[in-house]
N, C-alpha and C. Protein backbone atom coordinates (compact mmCIF):
# COMPACT_ATOMS: atom_id res chain seq x y z
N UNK A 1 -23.44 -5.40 36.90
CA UNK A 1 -23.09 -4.02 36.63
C UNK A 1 -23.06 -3.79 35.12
N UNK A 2 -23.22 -2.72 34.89
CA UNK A 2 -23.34 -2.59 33.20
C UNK A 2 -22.25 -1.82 32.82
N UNK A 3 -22.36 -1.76 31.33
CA UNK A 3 -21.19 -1.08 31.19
C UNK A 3 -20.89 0.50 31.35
N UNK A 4 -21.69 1.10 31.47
CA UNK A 4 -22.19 2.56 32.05
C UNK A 4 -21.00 2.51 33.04
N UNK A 5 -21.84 1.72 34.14
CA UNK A 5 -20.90 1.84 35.26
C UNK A 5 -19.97 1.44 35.67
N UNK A 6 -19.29 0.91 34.37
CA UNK A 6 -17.93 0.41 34.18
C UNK A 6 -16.95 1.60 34.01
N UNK A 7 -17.68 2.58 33.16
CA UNK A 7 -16.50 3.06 32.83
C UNK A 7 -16.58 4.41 33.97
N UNK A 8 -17.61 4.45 34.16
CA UNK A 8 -17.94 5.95 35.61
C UNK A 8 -16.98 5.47 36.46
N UNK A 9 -16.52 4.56 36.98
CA UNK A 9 -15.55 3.84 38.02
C UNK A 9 -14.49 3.74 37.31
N UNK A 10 -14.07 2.87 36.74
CA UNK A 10 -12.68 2.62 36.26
C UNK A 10 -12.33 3.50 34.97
N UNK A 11 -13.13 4.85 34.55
CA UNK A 11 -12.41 5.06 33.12
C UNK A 11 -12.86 4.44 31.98
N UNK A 12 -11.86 5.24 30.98
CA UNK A 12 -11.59 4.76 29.52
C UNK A 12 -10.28 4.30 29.11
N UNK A 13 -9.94 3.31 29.14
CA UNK A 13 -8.56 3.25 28.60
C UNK A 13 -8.31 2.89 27.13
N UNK A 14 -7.48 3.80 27.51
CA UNK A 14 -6.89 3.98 25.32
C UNK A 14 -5.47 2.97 25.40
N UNK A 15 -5.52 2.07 24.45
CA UNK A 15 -4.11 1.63 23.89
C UNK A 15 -3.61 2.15 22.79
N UNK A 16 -2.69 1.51 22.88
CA UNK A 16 -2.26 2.07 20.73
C UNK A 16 -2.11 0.53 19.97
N UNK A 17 -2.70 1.21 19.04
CA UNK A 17 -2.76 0.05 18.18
C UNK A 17 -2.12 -1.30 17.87
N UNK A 18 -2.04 -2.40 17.35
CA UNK A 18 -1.40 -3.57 17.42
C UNK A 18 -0.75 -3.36 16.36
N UNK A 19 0.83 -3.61 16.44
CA UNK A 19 1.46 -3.49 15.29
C UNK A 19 1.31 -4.62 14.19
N UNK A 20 0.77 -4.52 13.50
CA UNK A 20 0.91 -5.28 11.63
C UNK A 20 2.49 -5.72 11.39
N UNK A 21 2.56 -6.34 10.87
CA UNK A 21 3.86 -7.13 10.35
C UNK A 21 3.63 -7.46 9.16
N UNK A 22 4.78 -6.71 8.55
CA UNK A 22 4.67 -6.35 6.87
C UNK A 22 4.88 -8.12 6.00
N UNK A 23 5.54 -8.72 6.70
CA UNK A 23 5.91 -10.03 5.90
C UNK A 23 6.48 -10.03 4.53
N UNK A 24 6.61 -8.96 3.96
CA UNK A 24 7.04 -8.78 2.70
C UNK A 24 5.89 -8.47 1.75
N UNK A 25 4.51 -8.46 2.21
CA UNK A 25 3.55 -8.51 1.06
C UNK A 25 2.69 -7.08 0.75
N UNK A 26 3.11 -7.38 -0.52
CA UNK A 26 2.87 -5.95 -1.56
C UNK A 26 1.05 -5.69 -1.49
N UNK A 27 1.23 -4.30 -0.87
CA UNK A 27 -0.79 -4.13 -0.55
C UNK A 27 -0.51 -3.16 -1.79
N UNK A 28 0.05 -2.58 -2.71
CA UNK A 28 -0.65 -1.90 -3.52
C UNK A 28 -0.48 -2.25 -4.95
N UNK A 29 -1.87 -1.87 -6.23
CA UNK A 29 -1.61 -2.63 -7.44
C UNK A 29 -0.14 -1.95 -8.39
N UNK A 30 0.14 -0.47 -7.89
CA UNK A 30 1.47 -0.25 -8.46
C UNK A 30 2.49 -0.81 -8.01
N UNK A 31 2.61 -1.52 -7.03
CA UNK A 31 3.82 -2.12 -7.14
C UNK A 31 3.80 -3.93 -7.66
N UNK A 32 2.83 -4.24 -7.89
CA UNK A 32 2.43 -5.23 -8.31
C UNK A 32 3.24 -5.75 -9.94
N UNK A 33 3.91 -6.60 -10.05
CA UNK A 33 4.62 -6.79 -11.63
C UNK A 33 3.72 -7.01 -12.74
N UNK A 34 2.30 -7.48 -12.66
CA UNK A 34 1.90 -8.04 -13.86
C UNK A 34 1.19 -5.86 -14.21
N UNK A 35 1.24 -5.59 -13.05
CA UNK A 35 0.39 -3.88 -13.29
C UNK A 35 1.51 -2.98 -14.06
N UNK A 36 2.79 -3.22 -13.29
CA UNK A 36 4.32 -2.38 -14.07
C UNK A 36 4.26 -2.26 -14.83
N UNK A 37 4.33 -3.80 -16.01
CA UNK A 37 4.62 -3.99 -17.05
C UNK A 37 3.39 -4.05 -17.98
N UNK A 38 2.49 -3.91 -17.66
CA UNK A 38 0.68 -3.13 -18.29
C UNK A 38 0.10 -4.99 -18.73
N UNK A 39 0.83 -5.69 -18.06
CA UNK A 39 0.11 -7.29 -18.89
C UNK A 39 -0.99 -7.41 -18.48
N UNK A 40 -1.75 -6.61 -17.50
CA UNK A 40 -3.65 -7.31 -17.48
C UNK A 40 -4.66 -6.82 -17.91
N UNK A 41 -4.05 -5.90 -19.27
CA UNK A 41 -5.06 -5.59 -20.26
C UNK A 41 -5.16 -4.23 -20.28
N UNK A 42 -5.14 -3.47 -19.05
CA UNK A 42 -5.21 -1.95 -18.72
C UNK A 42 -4.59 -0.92 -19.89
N UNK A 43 -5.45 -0.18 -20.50
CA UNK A 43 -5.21 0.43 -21.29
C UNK A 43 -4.35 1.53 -20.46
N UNK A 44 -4.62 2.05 -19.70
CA UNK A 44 -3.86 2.95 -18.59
C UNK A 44 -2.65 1.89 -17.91
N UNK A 45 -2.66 1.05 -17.48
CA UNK A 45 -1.39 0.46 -16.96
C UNK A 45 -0.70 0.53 -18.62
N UNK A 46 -0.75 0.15 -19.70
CA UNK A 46 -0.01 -0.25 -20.17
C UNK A 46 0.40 1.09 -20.82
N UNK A 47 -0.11 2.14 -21.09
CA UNK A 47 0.58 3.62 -20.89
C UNK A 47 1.67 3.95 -20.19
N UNK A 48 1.09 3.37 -18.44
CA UNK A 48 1.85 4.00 -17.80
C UNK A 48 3.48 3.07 -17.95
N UNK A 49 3.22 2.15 -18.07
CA UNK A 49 4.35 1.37 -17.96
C UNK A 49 5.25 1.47 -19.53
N UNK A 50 5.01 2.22 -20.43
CA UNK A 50 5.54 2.41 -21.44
C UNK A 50 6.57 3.81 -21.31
N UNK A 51 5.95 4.75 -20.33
CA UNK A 51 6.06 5.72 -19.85
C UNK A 51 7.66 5.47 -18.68
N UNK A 52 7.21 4.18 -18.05
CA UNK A 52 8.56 3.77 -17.22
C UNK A 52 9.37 3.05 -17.93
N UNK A 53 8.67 2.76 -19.17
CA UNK A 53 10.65 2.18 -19.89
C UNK A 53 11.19 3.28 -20.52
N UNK A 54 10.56 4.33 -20.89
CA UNK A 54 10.78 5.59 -21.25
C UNK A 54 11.58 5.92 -20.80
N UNK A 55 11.62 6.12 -19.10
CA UNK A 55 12.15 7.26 -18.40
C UNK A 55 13.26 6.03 -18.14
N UNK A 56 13.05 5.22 -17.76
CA UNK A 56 14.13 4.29 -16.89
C UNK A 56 15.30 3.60 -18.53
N UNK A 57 14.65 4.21 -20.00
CA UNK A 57 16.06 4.12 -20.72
C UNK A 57 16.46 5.39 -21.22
N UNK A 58 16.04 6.74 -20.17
CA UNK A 58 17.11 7.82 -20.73
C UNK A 58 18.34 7.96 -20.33
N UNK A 59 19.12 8.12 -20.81
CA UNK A 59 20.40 8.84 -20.08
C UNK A 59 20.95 9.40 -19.41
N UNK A 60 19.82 9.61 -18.48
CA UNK A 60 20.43 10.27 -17.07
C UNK A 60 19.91 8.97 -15.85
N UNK A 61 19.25 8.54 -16.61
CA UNK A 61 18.98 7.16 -15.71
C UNK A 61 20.42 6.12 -15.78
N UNK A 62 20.67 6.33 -16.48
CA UNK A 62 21.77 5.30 -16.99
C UNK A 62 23.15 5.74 -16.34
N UNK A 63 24.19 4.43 -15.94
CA UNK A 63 24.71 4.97 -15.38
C UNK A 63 26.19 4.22 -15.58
C-alpha cells in the first residue's frame, strides 16, 4: 500500500511538538559574557557594552 492510501484511510495526524530542554545553555550572542563586556574585538559590542556600564552605574540603578 502506498502512502496515498495511507492517509485516504487512516488520516493525518498532527502532534505537537517535542519539548526541548533548556539545560541551562545560553542560544543567544547577547547574553553571552565575552559579547557583554565587548572582549571579541566588536567594535559594536564594545559600544554597546560601554553603554551598559553607563546605565548600570547611574543612580537610579543604584540602590
Amino acid at each position: 500500500m502506498s502512502d496515498f492510501d495511507d492517509i485516504l484511510e487512516g488520516g493525518i495526524v498532527f502532534r505537537k511538538a517535542p519539548k526541548n530542554e533548556d539545560n541551562g545553555k545560553v542560544k543567544t550572542k547577547a547574553k553571552k559574557k565575552k559579547y557583554i563586556t565587548g572582549a571579541h574585538g566588536s567594535g559594536s559590542a564594545k559600544q554597546k557594552a560601554k553603554y551598559r556600564e553607563q546605565r548600570a552605574n547611574r543612580k537610579s540603578q543604584r540602590h
